[in-house]
PDB file of N, CA and C in Angstrom:
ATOM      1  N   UNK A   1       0.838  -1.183   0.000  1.00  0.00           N
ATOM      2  CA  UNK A   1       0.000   0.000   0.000  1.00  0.00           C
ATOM      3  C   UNK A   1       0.885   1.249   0.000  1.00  0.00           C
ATOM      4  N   UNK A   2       0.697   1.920  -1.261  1.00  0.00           N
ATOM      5  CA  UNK A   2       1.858   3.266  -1.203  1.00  0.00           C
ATOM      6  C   UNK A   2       0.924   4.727  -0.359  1.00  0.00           C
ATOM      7  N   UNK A   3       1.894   5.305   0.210  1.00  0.00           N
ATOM      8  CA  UNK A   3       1.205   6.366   1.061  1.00  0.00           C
ATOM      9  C   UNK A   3       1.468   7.544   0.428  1.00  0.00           C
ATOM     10  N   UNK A   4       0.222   8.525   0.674  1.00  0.00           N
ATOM     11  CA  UNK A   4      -0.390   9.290  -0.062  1.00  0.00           C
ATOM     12  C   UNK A   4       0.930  10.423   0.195  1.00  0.00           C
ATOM     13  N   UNK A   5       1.325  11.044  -0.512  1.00  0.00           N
ATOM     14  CA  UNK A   5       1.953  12.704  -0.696  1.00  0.00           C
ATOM     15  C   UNK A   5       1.272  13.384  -0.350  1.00  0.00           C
ATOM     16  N   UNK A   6       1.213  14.338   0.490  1.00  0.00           N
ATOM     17  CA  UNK A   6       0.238  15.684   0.535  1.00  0.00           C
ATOM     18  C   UNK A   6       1.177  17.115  -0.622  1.00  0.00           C
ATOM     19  N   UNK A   7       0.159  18.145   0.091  1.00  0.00           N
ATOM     20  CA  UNK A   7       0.669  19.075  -0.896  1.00  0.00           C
ATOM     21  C   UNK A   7       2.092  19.750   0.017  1.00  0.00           C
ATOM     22  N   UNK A   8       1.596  19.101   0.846  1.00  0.00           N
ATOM     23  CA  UNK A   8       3.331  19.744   1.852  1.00  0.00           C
ATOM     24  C   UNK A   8       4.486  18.875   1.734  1.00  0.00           C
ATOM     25  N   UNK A   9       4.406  18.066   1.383  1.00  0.00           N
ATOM     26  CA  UNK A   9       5.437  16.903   1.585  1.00  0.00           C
ATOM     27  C   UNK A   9       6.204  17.337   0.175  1.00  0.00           C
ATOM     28  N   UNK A  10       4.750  17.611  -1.054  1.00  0.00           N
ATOM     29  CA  UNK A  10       5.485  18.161  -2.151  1.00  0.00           C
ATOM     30  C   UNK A  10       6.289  18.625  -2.421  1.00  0.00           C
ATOM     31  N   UNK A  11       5.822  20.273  -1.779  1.00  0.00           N
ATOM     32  CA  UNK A  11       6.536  21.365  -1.429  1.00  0.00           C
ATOM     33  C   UNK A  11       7.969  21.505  -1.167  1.00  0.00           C
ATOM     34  N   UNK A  12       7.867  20.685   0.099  1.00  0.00           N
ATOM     35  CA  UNK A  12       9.019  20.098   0.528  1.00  0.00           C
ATOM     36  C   UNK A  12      10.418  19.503  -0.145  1.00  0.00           C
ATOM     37  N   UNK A  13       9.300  18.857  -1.249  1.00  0.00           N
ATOM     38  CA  UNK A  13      10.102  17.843  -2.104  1.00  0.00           C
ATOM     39  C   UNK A  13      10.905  18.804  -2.692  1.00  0.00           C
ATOM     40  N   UNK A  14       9.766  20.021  -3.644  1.00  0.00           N
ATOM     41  CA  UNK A  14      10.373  21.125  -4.599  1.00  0.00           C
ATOM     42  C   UNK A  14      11.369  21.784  -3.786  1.00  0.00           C
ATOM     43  N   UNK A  15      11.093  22.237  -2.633  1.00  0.00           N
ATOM     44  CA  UNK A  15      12.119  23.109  -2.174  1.00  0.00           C
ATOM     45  C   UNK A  15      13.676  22.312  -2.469  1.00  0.00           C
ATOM     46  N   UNK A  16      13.733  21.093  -2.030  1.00  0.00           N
ATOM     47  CA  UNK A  16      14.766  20.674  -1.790  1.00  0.00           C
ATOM     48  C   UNK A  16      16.028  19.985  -3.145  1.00  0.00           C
ATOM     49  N   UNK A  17      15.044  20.029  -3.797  1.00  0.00           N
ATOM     50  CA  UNK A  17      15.584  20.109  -5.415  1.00  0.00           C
ATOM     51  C   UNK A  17      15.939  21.078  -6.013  1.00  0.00           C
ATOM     52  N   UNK A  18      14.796  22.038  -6.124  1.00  0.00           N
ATOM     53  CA  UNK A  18      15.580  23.205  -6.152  1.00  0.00           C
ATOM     54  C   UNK A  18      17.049  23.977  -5.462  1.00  0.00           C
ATOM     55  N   UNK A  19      16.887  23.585  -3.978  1.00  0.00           N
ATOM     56  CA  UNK A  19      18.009  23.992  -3.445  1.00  0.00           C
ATOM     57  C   UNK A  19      19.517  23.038  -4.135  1.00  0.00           C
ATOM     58  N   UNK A  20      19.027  21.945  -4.489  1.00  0.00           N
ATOM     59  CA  UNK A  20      19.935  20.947  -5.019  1.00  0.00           C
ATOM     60  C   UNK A  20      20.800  21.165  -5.756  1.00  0.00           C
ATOM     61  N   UNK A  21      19.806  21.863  -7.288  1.00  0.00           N
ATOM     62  CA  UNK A  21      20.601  22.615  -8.275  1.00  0.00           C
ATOM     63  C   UNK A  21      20.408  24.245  -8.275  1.00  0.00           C
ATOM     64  N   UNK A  22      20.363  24.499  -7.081  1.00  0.00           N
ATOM     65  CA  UNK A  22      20.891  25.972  -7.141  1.00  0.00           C
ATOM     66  C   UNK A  22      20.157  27.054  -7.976  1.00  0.00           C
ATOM     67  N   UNK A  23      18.857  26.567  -7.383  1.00  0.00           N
ATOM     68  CA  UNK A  23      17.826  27.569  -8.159  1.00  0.00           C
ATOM     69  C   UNK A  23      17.431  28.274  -7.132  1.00  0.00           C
ATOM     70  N   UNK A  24      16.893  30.147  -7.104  1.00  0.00           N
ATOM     71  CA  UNK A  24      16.256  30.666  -6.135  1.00  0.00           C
ATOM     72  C   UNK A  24      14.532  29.842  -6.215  1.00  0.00           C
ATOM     73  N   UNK A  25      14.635  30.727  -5.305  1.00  0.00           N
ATOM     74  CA  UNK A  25      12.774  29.967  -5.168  1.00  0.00           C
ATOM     75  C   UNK A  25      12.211  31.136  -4.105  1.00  0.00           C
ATOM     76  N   UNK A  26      11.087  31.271  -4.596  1.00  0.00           N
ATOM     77  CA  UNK A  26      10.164  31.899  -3.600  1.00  0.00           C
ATOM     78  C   UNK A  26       8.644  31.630  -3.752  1.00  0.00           C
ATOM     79  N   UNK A  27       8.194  31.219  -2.437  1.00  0.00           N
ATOM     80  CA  UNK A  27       6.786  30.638  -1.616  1.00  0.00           C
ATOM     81  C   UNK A  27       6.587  31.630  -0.824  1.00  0.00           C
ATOM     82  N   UNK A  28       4.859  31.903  -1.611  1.00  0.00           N
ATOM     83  CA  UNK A  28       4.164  32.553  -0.474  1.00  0.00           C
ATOM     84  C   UNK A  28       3.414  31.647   0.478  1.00  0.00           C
ATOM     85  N   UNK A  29       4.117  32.051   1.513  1.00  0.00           N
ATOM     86  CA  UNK A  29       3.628  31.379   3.751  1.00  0.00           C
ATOM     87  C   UNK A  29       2.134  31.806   3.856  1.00  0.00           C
ATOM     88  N   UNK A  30       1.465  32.641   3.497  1.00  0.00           N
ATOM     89  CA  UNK A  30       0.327  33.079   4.024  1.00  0.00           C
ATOM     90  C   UNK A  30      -0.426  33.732   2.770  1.00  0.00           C
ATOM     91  N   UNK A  31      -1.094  33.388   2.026  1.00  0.00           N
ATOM     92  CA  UNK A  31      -1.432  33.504   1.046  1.00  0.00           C
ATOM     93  C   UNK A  31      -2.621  34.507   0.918  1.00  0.00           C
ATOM     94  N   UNK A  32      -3.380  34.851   2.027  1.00  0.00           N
ATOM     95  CA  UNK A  32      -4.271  35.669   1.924  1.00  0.00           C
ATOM     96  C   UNK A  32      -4.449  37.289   2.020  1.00  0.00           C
ATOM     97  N   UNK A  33      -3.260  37.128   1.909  1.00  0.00           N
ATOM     98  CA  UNK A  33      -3.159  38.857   1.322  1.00  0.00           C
ATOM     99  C   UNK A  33      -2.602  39.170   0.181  1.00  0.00           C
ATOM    100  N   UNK A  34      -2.143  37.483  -1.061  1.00  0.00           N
ATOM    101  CA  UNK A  34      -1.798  38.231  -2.253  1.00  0.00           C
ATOM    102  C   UNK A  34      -2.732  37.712  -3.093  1.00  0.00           C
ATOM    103  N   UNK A  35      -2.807  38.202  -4.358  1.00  0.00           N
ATOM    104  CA  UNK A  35      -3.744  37.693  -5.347  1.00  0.00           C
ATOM    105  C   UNK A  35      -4.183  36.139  -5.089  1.00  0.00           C
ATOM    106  N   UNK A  36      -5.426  35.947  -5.478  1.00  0.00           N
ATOM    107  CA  UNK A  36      -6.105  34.681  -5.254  1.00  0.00           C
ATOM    108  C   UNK A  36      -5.268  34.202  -7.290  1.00  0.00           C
ATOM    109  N   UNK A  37      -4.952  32.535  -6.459  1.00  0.00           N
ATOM    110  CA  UNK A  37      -4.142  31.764  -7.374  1.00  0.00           C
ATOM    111  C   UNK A  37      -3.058  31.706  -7.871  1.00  0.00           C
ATOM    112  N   UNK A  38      -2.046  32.632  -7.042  1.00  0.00           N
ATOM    113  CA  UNK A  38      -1.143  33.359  -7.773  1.00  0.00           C
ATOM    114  C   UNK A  38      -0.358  31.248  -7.838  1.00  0.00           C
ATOM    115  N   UNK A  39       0.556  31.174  -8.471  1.00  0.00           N
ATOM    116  CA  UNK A  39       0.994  29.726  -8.704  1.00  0.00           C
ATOM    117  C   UNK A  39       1.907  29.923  -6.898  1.00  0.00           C
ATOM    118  N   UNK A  40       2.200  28.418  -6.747  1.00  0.00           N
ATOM    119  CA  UNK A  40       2.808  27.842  -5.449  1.00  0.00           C
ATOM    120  C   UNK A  40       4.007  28.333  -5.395  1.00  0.00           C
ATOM    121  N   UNK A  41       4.847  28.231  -6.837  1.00  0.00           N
ATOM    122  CA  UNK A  41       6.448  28.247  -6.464  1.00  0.00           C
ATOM    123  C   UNK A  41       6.844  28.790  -7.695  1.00  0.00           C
ATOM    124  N   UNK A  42       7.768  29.952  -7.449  1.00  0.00           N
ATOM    125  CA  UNK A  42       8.076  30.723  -8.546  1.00  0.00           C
ATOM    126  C   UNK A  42       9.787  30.220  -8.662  1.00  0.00           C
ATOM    127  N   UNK A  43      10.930  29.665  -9.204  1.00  0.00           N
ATOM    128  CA  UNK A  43      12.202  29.433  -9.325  1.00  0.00           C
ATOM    129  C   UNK A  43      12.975  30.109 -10.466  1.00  0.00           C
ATOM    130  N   UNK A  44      13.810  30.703  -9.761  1.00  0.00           N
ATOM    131  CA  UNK A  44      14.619  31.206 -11.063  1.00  0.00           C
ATOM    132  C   UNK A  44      16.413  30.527 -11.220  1.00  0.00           C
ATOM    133  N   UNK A  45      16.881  30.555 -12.300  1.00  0.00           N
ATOM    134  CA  UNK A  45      18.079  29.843 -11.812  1.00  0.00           C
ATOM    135  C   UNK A  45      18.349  30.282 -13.707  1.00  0.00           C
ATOM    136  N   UNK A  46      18.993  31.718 -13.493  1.00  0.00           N
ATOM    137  CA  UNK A  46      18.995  32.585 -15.343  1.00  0.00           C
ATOM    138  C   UNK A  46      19.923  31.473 -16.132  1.00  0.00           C
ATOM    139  N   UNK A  47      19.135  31.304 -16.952  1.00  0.00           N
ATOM    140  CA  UNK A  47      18.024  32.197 -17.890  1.00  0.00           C
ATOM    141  C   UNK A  47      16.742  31.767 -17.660  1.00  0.00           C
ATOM    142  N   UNK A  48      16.484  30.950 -16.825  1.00  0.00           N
ATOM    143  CA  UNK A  48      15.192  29.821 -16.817  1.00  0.00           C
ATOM    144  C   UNK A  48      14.681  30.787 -15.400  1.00  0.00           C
ATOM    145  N   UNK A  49      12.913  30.807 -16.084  1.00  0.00           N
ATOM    146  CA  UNK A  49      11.911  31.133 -14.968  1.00  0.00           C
ATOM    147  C   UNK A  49      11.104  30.092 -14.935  1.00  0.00           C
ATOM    148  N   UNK A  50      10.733  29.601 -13.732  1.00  0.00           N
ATOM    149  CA  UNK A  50       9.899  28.453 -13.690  1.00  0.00           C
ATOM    150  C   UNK A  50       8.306  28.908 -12.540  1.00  0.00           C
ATOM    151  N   UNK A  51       7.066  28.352 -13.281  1.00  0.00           N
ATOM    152  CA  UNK A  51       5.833  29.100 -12.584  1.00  0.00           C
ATOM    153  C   UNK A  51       5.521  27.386 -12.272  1.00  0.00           C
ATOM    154  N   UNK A  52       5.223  27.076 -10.778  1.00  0.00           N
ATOM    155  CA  UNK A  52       4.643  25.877 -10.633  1.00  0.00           C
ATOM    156  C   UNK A  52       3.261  25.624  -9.583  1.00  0.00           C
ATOM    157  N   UNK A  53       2.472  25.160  -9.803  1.00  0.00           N
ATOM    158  CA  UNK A  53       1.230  24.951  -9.055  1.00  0.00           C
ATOM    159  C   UNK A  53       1.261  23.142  -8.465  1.00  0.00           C
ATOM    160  N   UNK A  54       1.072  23.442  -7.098  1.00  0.00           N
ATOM    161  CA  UNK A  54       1.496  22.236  -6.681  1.00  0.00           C
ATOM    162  C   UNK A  54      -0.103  21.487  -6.178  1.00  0.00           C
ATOM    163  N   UNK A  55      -0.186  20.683  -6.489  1.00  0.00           N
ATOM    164  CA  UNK A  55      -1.658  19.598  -6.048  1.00  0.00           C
ATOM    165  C   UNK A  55      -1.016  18.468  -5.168  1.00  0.00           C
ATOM    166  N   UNK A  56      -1.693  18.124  -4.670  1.00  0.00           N
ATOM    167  CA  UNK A  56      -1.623  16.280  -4.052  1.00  0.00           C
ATOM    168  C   UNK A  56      -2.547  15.756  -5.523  1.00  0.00           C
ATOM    169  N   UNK A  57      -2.690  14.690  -4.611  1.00  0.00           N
ATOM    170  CA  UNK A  57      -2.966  13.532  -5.975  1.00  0.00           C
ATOM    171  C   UNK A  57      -4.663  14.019  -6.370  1.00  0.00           C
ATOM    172  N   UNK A  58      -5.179  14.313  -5.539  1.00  0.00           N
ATOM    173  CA  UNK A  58      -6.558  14.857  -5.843  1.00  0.00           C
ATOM    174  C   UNK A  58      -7.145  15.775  -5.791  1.00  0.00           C
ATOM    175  N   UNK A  59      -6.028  16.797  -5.410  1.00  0.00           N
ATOM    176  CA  UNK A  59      -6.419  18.420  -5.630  1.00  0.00           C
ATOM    177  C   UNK A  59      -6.627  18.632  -6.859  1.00  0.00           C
ATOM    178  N   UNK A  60      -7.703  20.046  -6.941  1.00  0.00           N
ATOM    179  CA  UNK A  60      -7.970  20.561  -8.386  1.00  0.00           C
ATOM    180  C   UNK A  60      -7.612  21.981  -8.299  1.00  0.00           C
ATOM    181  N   UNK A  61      -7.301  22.212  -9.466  1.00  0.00           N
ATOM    182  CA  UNK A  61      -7.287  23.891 -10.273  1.00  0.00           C
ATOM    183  C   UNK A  61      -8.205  24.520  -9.953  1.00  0.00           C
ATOM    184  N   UNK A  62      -8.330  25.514  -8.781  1.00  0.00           N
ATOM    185  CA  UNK A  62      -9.396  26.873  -8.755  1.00  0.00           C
ATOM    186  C   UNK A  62      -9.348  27.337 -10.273  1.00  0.00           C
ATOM    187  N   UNK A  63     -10.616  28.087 -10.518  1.00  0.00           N
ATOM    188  CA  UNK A  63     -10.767  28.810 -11.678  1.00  0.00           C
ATOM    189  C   UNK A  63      -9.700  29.906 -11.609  1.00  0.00           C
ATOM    190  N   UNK A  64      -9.247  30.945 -10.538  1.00  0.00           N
ATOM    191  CA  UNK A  64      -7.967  31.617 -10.544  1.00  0.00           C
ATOM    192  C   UNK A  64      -6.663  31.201 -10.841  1.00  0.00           C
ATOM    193  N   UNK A  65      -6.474  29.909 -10.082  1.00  0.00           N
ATOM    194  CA  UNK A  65      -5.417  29.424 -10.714  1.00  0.00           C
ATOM    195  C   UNK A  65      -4.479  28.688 -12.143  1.00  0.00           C
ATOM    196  N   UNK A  66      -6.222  28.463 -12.890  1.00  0.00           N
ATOM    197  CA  UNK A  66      -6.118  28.215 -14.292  1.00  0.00           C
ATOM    198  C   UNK A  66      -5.899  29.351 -15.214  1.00  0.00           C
ATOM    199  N   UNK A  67      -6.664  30.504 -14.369  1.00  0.00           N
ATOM    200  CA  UNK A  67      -6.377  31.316 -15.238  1.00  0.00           C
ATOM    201  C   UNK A  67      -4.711  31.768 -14.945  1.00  0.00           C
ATOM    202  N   UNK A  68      -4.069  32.137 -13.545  1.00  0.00           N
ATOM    203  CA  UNK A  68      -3.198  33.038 -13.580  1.00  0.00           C
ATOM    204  C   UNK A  68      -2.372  31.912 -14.417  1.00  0.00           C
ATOM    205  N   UNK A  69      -1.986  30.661 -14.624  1.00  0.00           N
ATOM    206  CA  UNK A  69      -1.390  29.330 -15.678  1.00  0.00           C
ATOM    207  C   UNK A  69      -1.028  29.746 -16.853  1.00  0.00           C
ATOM    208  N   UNK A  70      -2.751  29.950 -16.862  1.00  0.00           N
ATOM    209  CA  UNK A  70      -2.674  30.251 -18.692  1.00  0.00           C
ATOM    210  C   UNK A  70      -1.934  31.670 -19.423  1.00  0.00           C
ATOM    211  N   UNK A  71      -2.102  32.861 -17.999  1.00  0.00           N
ATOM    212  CA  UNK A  71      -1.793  33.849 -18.671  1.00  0.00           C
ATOM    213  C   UNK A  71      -0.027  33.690 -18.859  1.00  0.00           C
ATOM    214  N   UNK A  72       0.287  33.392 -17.833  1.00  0.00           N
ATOM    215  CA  UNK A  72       1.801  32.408 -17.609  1.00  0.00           C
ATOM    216  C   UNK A  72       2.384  32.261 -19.132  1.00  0.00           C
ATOM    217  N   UNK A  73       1.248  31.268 -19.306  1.00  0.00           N
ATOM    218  CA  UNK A  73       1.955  30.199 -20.455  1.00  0.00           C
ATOM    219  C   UNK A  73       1.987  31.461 -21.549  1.00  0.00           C
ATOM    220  N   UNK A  74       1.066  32.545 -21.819  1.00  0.00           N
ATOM    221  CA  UNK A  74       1.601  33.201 -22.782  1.00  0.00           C
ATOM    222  C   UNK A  74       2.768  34.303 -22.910  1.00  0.00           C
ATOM    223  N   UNK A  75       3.758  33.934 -21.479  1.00  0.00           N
ATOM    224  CA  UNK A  75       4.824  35.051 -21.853  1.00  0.00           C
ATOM    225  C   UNK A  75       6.228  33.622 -22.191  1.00  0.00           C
ATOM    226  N   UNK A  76       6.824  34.526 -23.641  1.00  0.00           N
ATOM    227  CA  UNK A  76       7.640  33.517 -24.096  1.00  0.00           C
ATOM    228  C   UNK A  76       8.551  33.533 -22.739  1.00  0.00           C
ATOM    229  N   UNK A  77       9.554  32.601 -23.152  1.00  0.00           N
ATOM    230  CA  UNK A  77      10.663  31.923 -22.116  1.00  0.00           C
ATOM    231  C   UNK A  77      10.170  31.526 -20.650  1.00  0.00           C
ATOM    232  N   UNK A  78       8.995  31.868 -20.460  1.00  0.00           N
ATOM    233  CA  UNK A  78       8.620  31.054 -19.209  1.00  0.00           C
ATOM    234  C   UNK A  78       8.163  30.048 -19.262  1.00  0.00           C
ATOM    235  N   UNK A  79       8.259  29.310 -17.889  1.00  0.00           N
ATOM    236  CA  UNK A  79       8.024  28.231 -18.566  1.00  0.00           C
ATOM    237  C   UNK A  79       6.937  27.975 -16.977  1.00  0.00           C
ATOM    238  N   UNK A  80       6.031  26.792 -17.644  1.00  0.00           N
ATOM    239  CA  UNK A  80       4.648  26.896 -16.606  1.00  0.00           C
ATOM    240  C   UNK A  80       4.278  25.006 -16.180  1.00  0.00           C
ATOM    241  N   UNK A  81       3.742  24.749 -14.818  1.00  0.00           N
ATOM    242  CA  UNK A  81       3.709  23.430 -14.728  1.00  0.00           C
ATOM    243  C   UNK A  81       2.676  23.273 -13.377  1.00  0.00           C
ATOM    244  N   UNK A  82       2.312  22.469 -13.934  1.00  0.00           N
ATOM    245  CA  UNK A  82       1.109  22.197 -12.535  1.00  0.00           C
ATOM    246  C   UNK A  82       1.697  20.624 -11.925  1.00  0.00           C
ATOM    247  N   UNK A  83       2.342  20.559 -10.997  1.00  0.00           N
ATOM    248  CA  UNK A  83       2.950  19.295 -10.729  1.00  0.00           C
ATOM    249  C   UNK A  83       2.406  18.533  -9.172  1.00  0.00           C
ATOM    250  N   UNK A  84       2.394  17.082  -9.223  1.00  0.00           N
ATOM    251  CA  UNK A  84       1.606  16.074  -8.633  1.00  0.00           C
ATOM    252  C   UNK A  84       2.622  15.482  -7.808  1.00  0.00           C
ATOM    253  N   UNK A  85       2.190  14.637  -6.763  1.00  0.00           N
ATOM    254  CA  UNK A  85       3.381  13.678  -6.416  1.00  0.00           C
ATOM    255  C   UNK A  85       3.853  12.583  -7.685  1.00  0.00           C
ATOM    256  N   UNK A  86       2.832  12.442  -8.936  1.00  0.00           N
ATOM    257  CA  UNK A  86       3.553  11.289  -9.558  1.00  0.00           C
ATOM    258  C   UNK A  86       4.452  12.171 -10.432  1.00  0.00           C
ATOM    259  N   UNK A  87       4.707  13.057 -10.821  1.00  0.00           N
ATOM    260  CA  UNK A  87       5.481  14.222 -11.354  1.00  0.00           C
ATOM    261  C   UNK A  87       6.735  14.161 -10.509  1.00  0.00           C
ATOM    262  N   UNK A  88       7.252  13.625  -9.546  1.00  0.00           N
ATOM    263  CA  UNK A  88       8.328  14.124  -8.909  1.00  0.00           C
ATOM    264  C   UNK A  88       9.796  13.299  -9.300  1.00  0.00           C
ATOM    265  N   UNK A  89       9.470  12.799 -10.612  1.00  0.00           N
ATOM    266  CA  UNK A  89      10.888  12.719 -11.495  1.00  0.00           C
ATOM    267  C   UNK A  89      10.872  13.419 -12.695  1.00  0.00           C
ATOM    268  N   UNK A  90       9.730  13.671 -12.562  1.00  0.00           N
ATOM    269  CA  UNK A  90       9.626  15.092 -13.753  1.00  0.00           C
ATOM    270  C   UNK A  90      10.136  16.195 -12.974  1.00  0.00           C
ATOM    271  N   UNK A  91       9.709  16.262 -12.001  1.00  0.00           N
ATOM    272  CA  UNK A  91      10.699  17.693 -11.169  1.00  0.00           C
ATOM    273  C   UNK A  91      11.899  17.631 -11.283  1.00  0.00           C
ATOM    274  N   UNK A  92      12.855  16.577 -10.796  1.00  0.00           N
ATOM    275  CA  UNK A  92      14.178  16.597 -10.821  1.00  0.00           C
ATOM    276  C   UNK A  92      14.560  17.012 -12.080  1.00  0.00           C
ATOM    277  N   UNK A  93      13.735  16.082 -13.052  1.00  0.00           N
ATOM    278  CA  UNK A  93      14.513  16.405 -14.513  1.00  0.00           C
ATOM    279  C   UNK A  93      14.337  17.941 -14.981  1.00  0.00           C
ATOM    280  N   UNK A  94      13.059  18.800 -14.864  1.00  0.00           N
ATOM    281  CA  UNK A  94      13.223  19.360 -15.155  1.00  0.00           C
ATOM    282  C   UNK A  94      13.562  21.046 -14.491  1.00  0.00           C
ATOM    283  N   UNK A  95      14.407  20.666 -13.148  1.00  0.00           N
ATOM    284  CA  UNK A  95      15.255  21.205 -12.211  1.00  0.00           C
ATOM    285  C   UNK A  95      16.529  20.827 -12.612  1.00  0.00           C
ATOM    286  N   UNK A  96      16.929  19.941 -13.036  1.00  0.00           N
ATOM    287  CA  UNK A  96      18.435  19.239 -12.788  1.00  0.00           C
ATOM    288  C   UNK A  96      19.060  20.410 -13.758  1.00  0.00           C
TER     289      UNK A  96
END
């Protein structure tokens, strides 16, 4: 029986990869004083900007957060990802 990931354990996960290969990162702690949906984890590590929205296995996309995604996805060189616990060798790879 495999045990469930939450969205913190995620988090966790990202932070620590990121710190791995030496990317900044910044998480907003208290979320209710900035825009509703803004994405989970913003990483930079130049030339690469990375926008990521973090779920557990059965979280869903607020309508804010699809949108702030999409508007994301239309500025070139950024790059945009909504990532899961089964995603977390897709993280490394596309952190490494």
């Amino acid at each position: 029986m495999s045990v469930a990931i939450s969205e913190r354990d995620l988090t966790a996960f990202v932070r620590d990869v990121a710190k791995a290969f030496a990317w900044r990162r910044y998480h907003t702690w208290l979320s209710k004083h900035s825009p509703a949906g803004f994405p989970d984890e913003v990483l930079l590590r130049p030339p690469r900007l990375v926008f990521a929205e973090l779920k557990s296995e059965r979280g869903r996309l607020k309508p804010e957060q699809e949108a702030w995604l999409e508007d994301l996805r239309q500025v070139p060189g950024v790059e945009v990802y909504q990532w899961r616990p089964e995603d977390m060798d897709a993280i490394v790879e596309v952190l490494r």
